[in-house]
C-alpha atoms as a PDB file:
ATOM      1  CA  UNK A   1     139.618  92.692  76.390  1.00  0.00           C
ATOM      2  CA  UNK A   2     136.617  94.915  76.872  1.00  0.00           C
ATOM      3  CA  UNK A   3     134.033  95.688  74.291  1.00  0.00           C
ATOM      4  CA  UNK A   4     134.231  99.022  71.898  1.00  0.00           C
ATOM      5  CA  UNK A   5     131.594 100.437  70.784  1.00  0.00           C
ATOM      6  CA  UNK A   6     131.134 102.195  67.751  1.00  0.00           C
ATOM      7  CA  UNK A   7     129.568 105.180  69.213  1.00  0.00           C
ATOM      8  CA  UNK A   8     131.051 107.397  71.735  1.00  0.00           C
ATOM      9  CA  UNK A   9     130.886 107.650  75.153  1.00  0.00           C
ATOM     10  CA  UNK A  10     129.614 111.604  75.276  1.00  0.00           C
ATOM     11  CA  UNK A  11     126.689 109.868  73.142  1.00  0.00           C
ATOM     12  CA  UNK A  12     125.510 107.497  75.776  1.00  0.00           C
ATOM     13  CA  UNK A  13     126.543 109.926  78.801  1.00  0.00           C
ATOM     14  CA  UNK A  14     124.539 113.043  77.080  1.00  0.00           C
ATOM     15  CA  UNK A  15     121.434 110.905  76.812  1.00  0.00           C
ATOM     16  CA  UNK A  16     121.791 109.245  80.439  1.00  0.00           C
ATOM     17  CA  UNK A  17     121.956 113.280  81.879  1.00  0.00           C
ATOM     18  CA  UNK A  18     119.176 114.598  79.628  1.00  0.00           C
ATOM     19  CA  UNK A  19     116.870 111.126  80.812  1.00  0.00           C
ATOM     20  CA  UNK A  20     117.592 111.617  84.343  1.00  0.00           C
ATOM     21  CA  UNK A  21     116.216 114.922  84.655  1.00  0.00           C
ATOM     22  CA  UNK A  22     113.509 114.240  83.150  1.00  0.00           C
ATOM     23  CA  UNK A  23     112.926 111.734  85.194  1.00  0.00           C
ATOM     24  CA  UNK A  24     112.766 114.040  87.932  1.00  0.00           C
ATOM     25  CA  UNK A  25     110.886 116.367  86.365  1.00  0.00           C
ATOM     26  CA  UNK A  26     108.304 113.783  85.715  1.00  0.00           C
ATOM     27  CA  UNK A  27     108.217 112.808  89.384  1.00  0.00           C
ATOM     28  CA  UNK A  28     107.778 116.205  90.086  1.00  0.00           C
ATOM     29  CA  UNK A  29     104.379 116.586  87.886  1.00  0.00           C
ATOM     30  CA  UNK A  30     103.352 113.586  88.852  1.00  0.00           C
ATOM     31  CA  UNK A  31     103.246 114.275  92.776  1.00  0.00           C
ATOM     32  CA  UNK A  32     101.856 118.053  91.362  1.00  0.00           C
ATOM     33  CA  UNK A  33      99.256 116.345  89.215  1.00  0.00           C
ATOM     34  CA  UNK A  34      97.924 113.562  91.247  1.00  0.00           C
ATOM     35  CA  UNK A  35      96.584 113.144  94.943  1.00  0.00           C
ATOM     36  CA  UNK A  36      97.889 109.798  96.642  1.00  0.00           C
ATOM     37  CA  UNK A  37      95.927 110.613  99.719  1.00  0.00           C
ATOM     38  CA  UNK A  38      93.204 113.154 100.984  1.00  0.00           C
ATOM     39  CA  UNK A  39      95.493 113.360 103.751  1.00  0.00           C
ATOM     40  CA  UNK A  40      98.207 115.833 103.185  1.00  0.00           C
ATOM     41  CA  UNK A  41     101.042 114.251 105.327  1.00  0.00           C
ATOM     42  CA  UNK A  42     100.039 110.896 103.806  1.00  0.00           C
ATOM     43  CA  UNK A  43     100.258 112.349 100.377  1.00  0.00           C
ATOM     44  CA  UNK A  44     104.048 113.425 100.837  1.00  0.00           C
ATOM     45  CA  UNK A  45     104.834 110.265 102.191  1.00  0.00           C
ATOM     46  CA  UNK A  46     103.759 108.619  98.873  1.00  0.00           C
ATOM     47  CA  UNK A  47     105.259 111.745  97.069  1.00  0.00           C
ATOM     48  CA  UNK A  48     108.876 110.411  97.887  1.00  0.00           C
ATOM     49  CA  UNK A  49     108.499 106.946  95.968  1.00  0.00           C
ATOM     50  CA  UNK A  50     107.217 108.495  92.942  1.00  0.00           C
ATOM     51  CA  UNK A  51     109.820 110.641  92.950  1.00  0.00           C
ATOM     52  CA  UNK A  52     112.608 108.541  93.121  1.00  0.00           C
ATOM     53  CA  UNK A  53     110.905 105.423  90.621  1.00  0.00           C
ATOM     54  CA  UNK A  54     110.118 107.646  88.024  1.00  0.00           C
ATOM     55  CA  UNK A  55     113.719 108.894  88.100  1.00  0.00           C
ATOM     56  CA  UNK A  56     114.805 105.056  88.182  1.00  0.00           C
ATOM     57  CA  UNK A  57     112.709 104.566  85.017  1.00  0.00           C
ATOM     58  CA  UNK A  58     114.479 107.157  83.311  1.00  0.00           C
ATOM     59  CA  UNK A  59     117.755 105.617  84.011  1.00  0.00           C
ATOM     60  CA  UNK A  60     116.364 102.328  82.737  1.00  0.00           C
ATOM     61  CA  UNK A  61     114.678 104.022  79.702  1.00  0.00           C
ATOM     62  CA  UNK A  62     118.539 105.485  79.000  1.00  0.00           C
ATOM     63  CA  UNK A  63     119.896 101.740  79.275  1.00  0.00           C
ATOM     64  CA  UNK A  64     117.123 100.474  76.613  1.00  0.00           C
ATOM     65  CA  UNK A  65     117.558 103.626  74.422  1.00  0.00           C
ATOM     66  CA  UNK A  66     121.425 103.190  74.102  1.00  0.00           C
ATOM     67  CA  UNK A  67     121.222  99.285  73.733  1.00  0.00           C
ATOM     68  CA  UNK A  68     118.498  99.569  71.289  1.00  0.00           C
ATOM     69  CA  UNK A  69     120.704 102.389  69.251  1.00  0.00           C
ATOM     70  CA  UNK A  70     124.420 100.466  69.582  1.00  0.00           C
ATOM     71  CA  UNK A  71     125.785  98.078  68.193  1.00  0.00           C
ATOM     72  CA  UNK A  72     128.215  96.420  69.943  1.00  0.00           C
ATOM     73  CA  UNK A  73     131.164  94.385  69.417  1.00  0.00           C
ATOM     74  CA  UNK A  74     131.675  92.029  71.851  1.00  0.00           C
ATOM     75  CA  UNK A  75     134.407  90.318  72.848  1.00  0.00           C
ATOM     76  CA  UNK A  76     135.365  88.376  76.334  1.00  0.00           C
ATOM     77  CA  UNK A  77     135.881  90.191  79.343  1.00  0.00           C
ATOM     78  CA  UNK A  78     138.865  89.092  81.314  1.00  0.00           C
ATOM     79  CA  UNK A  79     137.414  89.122  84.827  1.00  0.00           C
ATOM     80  CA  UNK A  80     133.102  89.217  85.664  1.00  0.00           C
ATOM     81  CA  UNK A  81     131.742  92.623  86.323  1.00  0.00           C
ATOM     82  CA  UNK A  82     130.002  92.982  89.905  1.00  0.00           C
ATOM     83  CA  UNK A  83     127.592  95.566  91.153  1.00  0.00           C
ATOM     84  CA  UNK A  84     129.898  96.407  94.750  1.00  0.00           C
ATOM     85  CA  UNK A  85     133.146  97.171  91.520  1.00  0.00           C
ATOM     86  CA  UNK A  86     130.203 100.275  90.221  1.00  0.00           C
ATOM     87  CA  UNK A  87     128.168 101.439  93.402  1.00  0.00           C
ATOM     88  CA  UNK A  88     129.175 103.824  95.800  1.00  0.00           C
ATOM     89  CA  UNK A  89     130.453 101.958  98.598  1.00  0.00           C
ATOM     90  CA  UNK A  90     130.050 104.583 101.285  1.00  0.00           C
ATOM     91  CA  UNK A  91     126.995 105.789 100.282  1.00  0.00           C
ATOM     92  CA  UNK A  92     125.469 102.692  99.726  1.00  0.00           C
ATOM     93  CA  UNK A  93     126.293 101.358 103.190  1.00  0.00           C
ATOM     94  CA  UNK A  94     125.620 104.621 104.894  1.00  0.00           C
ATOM     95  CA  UNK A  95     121.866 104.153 102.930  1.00  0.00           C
ATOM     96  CA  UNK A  96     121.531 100.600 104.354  1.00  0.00           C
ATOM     97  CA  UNK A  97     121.977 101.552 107.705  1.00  0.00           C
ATOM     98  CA  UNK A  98     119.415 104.140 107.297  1.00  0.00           C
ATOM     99  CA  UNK A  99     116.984 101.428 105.801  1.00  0.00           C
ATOM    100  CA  UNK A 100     117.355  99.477 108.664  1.00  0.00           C
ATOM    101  CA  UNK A 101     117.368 102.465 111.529  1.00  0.00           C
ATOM    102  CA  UNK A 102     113.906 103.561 109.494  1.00  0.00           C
ATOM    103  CA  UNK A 103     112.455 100.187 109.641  1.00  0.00           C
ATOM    104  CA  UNK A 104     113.008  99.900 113.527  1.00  0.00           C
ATOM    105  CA  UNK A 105     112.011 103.192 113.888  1.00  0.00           C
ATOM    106  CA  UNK A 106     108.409 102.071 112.471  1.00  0.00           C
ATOM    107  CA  UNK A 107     108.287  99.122 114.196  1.00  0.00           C
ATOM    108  CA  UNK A 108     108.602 101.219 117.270  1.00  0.00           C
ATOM    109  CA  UNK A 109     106.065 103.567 116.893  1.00  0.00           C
ATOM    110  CA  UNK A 110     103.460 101.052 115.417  1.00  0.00           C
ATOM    111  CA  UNK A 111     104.194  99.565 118.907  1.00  0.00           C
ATOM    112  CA  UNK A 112     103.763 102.584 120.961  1.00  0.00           C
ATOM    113  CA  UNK A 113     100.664 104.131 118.731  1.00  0.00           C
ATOM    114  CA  UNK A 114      96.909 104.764 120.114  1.00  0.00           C
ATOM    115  CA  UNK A 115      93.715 105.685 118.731  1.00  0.00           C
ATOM    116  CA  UNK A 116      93.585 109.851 119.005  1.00  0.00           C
ATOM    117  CA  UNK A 117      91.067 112.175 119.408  1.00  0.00           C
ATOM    118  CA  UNK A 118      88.299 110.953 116.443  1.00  0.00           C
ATOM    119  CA  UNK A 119      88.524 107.373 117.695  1.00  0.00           C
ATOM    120  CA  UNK A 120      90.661 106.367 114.318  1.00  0.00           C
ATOM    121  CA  UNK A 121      92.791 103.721 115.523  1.00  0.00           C
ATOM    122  CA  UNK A 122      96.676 103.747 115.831  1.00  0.00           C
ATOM    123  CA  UNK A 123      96.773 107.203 114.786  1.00  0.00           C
ATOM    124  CA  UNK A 124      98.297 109.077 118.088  1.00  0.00           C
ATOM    125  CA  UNK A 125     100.772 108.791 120.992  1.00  0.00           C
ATOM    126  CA  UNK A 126      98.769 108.005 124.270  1.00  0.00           C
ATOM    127  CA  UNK A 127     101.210 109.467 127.141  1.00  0.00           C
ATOM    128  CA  UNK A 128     100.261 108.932 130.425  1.00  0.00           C
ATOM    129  CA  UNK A 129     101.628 111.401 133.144  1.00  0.00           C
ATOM    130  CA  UNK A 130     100.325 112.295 137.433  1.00  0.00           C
ATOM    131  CA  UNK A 131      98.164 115.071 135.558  1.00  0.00           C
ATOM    132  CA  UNK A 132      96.732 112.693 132.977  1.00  0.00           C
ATOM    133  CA  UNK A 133      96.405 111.024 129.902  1.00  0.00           C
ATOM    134  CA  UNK A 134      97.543 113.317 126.377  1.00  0.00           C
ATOM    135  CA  UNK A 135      97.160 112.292 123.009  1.00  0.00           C
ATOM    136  CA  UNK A 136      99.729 113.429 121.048  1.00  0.00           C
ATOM    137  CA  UNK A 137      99.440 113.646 117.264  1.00  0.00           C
ATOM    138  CA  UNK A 138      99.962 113.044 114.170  1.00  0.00           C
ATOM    139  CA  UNK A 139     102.118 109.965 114.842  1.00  0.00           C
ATOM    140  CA  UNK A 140     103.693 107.712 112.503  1.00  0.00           C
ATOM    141  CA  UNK A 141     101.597 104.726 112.907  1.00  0.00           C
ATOM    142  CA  UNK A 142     100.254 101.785 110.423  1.00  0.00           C
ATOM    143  CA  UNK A 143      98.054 104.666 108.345  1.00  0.00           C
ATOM    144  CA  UNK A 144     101.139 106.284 107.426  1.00  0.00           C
ATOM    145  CA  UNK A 145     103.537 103.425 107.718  1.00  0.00           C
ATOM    146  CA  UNK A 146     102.453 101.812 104.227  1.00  0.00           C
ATOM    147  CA  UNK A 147     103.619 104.059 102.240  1.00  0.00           C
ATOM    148  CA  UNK A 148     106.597 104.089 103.395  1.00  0.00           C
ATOM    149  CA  UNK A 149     106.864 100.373 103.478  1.00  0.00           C
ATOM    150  CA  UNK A 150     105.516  99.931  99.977  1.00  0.00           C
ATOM    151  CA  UNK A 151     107.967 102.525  98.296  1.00  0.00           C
ATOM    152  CA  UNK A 152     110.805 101.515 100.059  1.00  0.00           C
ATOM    153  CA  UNK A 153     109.698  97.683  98.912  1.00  0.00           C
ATOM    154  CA  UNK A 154     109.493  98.628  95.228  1.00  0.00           C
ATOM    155  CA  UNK A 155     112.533 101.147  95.232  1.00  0.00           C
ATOM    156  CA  UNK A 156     114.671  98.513  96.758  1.00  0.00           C
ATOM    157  CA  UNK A 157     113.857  96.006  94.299  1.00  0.00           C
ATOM    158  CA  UNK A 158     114.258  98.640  91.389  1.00  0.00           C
ATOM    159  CA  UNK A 159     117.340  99.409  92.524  1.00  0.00           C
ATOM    160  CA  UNK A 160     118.713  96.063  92.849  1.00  0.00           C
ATOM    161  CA  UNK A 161     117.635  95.103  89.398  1.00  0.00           C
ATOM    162  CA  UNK A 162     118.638  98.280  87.675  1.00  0.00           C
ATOM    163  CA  UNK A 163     121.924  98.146  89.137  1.00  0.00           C
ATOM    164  CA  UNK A 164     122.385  94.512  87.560  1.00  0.00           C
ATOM    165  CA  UNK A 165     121.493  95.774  84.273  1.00  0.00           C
ATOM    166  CA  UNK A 166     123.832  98.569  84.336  1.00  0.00           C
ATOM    167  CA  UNK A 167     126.550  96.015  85.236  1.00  0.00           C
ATOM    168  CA  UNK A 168     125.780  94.268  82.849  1.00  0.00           C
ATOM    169  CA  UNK A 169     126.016  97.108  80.387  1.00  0.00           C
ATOM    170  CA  UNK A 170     129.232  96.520  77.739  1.00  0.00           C
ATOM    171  CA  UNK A 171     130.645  99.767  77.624  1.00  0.00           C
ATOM    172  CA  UNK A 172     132.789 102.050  79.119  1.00  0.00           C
ATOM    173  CA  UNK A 173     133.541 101.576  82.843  1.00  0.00           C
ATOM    174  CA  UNK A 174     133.086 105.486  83.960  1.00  0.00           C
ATOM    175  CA  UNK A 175     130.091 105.529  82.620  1.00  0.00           C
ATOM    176  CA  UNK A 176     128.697 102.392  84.452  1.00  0.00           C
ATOM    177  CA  UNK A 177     129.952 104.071  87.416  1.00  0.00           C
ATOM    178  CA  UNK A 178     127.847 107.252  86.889  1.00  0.00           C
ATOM    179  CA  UNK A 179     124.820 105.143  86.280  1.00  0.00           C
ATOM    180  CA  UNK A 180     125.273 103.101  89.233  1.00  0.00           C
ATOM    181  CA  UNK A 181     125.297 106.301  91.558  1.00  0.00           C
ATOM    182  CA  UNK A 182     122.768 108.197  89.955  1.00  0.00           C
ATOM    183  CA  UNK A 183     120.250 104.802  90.387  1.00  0.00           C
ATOM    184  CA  UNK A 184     121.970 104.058  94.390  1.00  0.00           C
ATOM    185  CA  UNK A 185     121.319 108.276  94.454  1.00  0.00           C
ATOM    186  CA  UNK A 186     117.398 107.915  93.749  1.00  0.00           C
ATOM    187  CA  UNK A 187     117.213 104.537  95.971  1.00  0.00           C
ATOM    188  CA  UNK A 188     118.750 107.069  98.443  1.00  0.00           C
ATOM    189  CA  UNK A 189     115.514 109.674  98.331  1.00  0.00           C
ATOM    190  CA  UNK A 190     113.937 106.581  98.922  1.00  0.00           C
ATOM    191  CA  UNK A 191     115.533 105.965 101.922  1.00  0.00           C
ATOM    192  CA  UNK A 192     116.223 109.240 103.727  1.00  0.00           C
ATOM    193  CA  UNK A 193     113.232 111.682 103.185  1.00  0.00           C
ATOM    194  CA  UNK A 194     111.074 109.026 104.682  1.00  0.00           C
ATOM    195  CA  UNK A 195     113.309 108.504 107.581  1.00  0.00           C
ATOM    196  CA  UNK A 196     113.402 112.390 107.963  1.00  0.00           C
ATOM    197  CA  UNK A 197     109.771 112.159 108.333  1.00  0.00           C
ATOM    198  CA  UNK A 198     109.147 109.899 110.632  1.00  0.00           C
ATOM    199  CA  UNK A 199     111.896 111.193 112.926  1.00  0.00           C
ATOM    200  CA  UNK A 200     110.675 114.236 112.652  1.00  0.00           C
ATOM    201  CA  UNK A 201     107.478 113.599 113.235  1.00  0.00           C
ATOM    202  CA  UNK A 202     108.610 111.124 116.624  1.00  0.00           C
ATOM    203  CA  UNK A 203     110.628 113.702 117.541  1.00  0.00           C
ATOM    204  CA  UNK A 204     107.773 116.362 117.310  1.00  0.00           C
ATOM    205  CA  UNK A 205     105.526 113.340 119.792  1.00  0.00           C
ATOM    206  CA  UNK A 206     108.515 113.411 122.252  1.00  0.00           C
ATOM    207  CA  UNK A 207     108.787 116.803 122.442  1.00  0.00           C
ATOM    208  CA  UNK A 208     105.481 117.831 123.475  1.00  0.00           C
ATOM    209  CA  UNK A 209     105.052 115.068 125.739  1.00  0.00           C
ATOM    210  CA  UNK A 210     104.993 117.265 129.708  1.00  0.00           C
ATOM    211  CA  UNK A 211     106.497 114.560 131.913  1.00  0.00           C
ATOM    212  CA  UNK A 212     109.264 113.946 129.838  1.00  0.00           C
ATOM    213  CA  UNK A 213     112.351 111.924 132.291  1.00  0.00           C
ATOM    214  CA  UNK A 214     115.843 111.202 131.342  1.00  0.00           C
ATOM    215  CA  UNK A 215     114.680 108.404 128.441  1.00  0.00           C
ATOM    216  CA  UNK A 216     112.474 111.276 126.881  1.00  0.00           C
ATOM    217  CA  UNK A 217     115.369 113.155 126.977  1.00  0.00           C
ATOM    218  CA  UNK A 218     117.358 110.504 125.215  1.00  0.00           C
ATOM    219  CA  UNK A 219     114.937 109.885 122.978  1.00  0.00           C
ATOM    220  CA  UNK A 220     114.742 113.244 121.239  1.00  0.00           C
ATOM    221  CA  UNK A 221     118.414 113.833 121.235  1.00  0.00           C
ATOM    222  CA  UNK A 222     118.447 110.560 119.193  1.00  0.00           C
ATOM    223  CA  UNK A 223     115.665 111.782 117.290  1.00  0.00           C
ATOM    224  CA  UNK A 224     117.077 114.824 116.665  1.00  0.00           C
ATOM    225  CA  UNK A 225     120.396 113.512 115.521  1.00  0.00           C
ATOM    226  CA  UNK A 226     118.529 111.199 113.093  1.00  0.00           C
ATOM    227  CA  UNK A 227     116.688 114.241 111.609  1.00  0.00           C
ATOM    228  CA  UNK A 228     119.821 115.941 110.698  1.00  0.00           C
ATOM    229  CA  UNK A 229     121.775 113.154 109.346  1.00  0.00           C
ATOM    230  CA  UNK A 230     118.414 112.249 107.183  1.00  0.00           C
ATOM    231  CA  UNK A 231     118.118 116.090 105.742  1.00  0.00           C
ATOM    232  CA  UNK A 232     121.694 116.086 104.498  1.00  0.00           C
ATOM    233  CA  UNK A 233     121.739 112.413 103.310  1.00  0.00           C
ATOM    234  CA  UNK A 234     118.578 113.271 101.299  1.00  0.00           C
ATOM    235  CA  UNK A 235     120.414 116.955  99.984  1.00  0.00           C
ATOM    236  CA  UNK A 236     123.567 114.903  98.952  1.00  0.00           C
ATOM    237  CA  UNK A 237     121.078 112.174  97.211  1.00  0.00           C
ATOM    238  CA  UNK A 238     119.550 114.543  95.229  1.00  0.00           C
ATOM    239  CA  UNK A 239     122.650 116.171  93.580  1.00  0.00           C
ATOM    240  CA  UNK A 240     124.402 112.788  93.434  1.00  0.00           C
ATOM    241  CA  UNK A 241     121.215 111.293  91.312  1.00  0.00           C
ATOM    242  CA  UNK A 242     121.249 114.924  89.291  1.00  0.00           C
ATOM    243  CA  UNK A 243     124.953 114.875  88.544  1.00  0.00           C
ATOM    244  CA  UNK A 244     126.641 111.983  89.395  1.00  0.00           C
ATOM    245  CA  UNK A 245     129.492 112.495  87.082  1.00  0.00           C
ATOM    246  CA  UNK A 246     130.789 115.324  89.680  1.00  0.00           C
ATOM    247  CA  UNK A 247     131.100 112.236  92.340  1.00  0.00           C
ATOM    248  CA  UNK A 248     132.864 110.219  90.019  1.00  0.00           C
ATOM    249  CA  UNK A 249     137.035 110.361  89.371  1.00  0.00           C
ATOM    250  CA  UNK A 250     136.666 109.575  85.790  1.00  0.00           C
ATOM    251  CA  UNK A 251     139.485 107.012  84.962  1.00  0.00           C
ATOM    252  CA  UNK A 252     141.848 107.912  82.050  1.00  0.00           C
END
């Protein structure tokens, strides 16, 4: 038999909406108020890890709040709770595949990436065509790679563990399933904006390079597709982490 709790669910689902966006309104002043980088392109890159953190800290500041406040009777469940019964399957995956497709995508153009103009290492794409050599930048190399690295590091991880603790959570099962999609929601800004970026940015390199053959060719179109399915995975992450309950069939 599940556990009841003695206060209601609009209780605990009122103070999960009002947390979130503040959340990410705080990730909002924070990127405002503070300067990652001197670097403006390196700046937004750290801007999308604050973003979504501080709105998974909200959702974890919700779960204290509501377990501090409650009081719960317990009793035994009949079968465990797992974290694939409460997150969004297809969104989840679709995010993983992203993850990995942005972590090739890195590996790619640390591979391919030159020093440019100033002499700063691994900062450009050095093309070499009959004409000559061109130095195409900015290019997503190991400057701007860590960043990306390093928030998708800690919003993976925040994720995972948030997502156990809302499992976890004895309460009501819709609810669990909001939280679950509003924290896989923010992992998702996580994901996508960055991958928008850098394919953007790749796709930006291939486009200006002047003796562009067939794999050029195949390259941006790739590029290109990868930029679009980024921009509307990150849209759809944003309202899903802002109002999850309008993704979720609420069970009577």
């Amino acid at each position: 038999m599940p556990a009841v709790a003695r206060t209601g669910g609009t209780w605990r689902a009122g103070l999960d909406a009002s947390v979130r966006w503040a959340g990410a309104a705080a990730g909002l002043a924070v990127n405002a108020l503070f300067t990652f980088s001197a670097e403006p392109d390196v700046n937004l890159l750290y801007g999308f890890p604050v973003f979504g953190l501080c709105v998974m800290a909200g959702l974890f500041a919700a779960d204290t709040i509501a377990r501090e406040e409650t009081r719960w009777l317990r009793a035994a469940d009949v079968a465990p709770r797992r974290i694939w019964d409460y997150a969004p399957r297809l969104l989840t995956t679709a995010l993983a595949a992203q993850a990995v497709a942005l972590l090739a995508l890195l590996l790619i153009a640390i591979a391919m990436a030159s020093a440019d103009a100033e002499g700063r290492p691994r900062r450009a794409l050095s093309i070499t065509c009959p004409a000559g050599t061109y130095l195409l930048s900015p290019w997503p190399g190991p400057h701007y790679v860590w960043p990306v690295l390093g928030g998708l590091a800690l919003g993976t991880g925040a994720c995972a563990l948030l997502l156990r603790r809302i499992t976890a959570y004895s309460g009501d099962d819709d609810q669990r399933r909001i939280s679950a999609r509003a924290t896989v929601g923010a992992w998702g800004v996580l994901v996508s904006a960055p991958l928008f970026a850098v394919s953007a940015t790749m796709g930006l390199g291939a486009l200006s390079v002047p003796c562009g053959g067939a794999t050029n060719s195949l390259a941006i179109s790739g590029l290109a597709l990868g930029v679009l399915i980024a921009a509307m995975t990150a849209g759809h992450c944003l309202c899903v982490l802002l109002l999850p309950q309008a993704y979720v069939k609420i069970r009577p």
